[in-house]
Protein backbone atom coordinates (compact mmCIF):
# COMPACT_ATOMS: atom_id res chain seq x y z
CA UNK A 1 113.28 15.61 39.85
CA UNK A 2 114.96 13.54 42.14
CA UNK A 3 114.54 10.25 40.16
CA UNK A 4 115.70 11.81 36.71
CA UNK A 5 118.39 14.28 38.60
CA UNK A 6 121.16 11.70 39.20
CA UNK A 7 120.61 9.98 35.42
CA UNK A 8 120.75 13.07 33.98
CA UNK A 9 124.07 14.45 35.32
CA UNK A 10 125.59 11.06 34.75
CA UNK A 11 124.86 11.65 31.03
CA UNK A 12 126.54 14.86 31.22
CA UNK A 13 129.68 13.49 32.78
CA UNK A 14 130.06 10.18 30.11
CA UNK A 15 129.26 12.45 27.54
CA UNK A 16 132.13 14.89 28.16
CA UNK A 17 134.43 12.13 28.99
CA UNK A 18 133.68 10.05 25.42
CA UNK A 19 133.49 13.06 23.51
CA UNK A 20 137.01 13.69 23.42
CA UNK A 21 137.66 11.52 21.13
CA UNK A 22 134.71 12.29 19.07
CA UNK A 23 133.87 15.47 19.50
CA UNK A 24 133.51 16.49 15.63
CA UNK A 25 129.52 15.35 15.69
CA UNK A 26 126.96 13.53 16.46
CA UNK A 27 126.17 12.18 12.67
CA UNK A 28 127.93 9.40 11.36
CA UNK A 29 130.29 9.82 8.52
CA UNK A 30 132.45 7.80 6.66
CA UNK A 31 136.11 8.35 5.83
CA UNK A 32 136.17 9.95 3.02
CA UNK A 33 133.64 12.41 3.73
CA UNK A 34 133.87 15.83 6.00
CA UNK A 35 132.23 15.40 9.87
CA UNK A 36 129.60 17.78 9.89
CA UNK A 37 129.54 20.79 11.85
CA UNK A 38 128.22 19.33 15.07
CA UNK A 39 124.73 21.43 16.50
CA UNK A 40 122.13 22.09 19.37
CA UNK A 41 119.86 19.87 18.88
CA UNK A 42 117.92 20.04 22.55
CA UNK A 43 116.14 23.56 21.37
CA UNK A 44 116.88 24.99 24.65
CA UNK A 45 119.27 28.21 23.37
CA UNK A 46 123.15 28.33 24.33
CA UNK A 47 124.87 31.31 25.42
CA UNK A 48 124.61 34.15 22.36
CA UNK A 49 128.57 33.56 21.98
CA UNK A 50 128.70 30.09 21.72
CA UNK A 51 130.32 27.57 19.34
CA UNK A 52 129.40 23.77 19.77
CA UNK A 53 132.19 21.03 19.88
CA UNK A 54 130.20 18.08 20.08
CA UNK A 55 126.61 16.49 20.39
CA UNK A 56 125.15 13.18 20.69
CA UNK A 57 121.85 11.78 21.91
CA UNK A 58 122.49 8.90 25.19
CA UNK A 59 120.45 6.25 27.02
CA UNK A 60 121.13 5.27 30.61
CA UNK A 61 119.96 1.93 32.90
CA UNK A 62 119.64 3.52 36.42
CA UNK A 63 118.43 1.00 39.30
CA UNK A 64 115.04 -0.34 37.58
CA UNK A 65 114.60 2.90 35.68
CA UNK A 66 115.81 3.75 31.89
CA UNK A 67 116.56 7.46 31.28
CA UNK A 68 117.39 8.83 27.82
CA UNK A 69 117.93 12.24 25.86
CA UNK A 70 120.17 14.85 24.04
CA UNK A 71 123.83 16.35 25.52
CA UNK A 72 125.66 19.18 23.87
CA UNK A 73 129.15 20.78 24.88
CA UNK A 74 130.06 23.79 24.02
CA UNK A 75 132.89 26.72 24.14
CA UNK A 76 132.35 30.21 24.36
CA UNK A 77 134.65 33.52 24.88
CA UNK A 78 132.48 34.70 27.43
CA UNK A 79 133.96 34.97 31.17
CA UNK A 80 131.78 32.83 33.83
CA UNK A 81 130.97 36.06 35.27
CA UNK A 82 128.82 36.92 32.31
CA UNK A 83 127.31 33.27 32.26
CA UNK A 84 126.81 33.79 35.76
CA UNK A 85 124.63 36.12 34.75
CA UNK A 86 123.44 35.14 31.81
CA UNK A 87 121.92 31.67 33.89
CA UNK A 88 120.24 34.02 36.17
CA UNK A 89 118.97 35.45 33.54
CA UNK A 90 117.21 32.63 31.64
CA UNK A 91 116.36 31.60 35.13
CA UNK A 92 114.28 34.46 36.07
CA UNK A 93 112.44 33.94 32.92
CA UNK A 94 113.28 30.55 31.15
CA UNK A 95 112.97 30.11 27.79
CA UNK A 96 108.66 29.66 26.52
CA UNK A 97 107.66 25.50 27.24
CA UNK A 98 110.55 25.50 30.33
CA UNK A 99 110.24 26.11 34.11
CA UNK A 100 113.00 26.15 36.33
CA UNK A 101 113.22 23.08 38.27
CA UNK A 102 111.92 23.19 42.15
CA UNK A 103 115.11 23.20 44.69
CA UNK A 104 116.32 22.03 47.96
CA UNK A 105 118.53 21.94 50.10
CA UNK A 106 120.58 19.35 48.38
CA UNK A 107 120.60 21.17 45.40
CA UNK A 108 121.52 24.57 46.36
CA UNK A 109 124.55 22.77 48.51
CA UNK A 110 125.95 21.39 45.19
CA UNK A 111 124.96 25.06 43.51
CA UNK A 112 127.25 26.10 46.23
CA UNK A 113 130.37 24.16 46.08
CA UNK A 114 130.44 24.20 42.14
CA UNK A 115 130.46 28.13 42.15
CA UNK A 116 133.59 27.45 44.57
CA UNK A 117 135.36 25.64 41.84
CA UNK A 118 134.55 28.00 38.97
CA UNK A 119 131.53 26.23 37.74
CA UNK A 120 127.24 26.99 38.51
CA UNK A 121 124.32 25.21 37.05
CA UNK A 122 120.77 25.33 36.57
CA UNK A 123 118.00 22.71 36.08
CA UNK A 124 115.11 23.25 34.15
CA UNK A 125 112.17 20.89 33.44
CA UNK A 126 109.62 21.00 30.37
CA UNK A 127 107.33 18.54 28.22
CA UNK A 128 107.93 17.06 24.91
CA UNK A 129 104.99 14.72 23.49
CA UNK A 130 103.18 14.79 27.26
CA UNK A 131 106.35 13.88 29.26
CA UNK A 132 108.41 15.57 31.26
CA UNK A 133 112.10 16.18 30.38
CA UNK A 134 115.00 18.06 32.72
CA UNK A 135 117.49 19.84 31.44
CA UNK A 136 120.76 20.29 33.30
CA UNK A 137 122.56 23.68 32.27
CA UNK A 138 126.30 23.60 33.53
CA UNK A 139 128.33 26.37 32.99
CA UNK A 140 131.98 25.99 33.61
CA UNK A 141 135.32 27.97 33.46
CA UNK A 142 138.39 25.09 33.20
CA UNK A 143 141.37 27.25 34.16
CA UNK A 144 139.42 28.39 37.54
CA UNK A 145 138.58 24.39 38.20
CA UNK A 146 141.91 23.41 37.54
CA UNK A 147 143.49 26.27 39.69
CA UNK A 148 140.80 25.29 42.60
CA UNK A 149 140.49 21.33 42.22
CA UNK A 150 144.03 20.57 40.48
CA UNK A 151 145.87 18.56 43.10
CA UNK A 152 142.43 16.44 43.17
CA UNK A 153 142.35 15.99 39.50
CA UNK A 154 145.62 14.08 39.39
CA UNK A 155 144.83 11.26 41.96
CA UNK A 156 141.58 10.33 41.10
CA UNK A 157 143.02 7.11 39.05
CA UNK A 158 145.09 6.19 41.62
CA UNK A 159 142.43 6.83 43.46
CA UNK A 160 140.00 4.45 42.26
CA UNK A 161 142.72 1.72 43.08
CA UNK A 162 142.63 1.85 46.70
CA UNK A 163 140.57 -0.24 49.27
CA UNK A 164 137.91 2.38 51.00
CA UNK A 165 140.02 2.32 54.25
CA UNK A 166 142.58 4.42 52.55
CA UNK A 167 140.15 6.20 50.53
CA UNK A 168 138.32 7.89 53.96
CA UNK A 169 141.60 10.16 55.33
CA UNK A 170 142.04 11.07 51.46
CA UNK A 171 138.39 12.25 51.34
CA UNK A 172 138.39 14.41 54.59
CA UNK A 173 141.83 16.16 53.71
CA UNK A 174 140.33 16.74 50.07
CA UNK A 175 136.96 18.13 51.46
CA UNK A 176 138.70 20.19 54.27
CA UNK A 177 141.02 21.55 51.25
CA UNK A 178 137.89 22.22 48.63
CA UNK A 179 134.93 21.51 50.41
CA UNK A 180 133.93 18.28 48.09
CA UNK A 181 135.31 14.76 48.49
CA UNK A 182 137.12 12.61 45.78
CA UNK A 183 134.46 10.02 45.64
CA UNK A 184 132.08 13.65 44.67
CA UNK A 185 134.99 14.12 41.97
CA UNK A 186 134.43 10.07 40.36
CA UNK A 187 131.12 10.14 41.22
CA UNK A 188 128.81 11.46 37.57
CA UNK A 189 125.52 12.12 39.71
CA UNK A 190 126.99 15.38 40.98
CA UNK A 191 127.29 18.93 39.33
CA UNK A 192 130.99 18.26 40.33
CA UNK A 193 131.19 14.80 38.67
CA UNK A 194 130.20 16.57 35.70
CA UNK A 195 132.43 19.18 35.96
CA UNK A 196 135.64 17.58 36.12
CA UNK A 197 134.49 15.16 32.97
CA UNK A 198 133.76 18.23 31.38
CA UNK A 199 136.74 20.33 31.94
CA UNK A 200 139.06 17.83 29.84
CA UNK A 201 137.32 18.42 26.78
CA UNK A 202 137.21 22.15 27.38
CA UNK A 203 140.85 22.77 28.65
CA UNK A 204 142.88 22.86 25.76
CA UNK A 205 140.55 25.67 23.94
CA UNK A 206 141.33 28.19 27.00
CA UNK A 207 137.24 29.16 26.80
CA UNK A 208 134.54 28.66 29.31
CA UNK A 209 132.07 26.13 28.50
CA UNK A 210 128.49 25.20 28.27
CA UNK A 211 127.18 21.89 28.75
CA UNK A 212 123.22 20.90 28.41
CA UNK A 213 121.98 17.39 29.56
CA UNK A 214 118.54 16.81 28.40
CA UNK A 215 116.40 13.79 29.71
CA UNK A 216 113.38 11.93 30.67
CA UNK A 217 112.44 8.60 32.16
CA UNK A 218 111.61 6.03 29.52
């Protein structure tokens, strides 16, 4: 898990970033015709109340290692409360062919500070023509990680601009505020890296969302 981990979340976070400007489907269409209704097309099943905005398979170089797979975003009415639950749920018993992924330390730290920030996730493994796949399940509420990580959201481009001696103080004072750094925030191997991509495309439907990153080493 932690080759594929890192490869998989940074999938999750390009996806949501890209897909706002093409969030009506996966399928190419021309101009003329309607975008179909975009779809899950992982097989893993979404929260019952859940309506899909976008879905697209990726591919990503990582180091000497090539990683690639399906990503779906999706809204739902539900509160995070009930997909709280809802991931414990599927957790306790996962969907038949998945197992939940083994954890550690590391992960239940980032399980930790994304439930801070209005977000939790769960990582699931499973095997698809003999080999193994993860599957990243991050459930999200915007308005709660813009209320909680707001003030961070608005420097990270200026952030990116500035040589790492400045960065350091701005990390500490951003960690001591929300208990992750900026560089967590730009960085797309974290639940949190995923989360703030995510939360653009989500925001302006006032719903929670779903995201599922599904991936194996190629």
């Amino acid at each position: 898990m932690k080759n594929l981990l890192p490869a998989v979340l940074l999938a999750a976070a390009l996806t949501a970033c890209s897909q706002s400007s093409q969030s009506q489907s996966s399928s190419t269409t021309t101009a003329s015709s309607p975008a179909a209704a975009p779809t899950n097309p992982t097989g893993f099943p979404l929260y019952a109340e859940s309506t899909v905005l976008a879905s697209k398979a990726w591919s990503q170089n990582s180091g000497a290692h090539s990683y690639t797979g399906l990503e779906v975003v999706a809204q739902t009415p539900a509160t995070l409360d009930q997909l709280n639950t809802w991931l414990k749920g599927i957790s306790a018993t996962p969907p038949d062919g998945y197992t939940v992924a083994a954890s550690g330390s590391g992960l239940d730290t980032a399980h930790a500070k994304a439930r801070a920030l209005g977000a939790d996730f769960q990582v699931f493994e499973h095997t698809v023509n003999g080999k193994r796949h993860e599957l990243i399940v991050l459930a999200i509420d915007p308005a709660t990680f813009d209320q909680k990580a707001g003030p961070v959201l608005g420097m990270l481009a200026r952030y990116k601009m500035l040589p790492q001696a400045l960065r350091d103080p701005i990390d500490a004072q951003v960690k001591q505020r929300t208990g992750f750094t900026v560089s967590d925030a730009l960085t797309p191997n974290t639940p949190i890296g995923a989360a703030v991509a995510a939360v653009d495309q989500l925001r302006s439907s006032g719903q929670r969302g779903v995201v599922l990153v599904d991936g194996a080493r190629i």
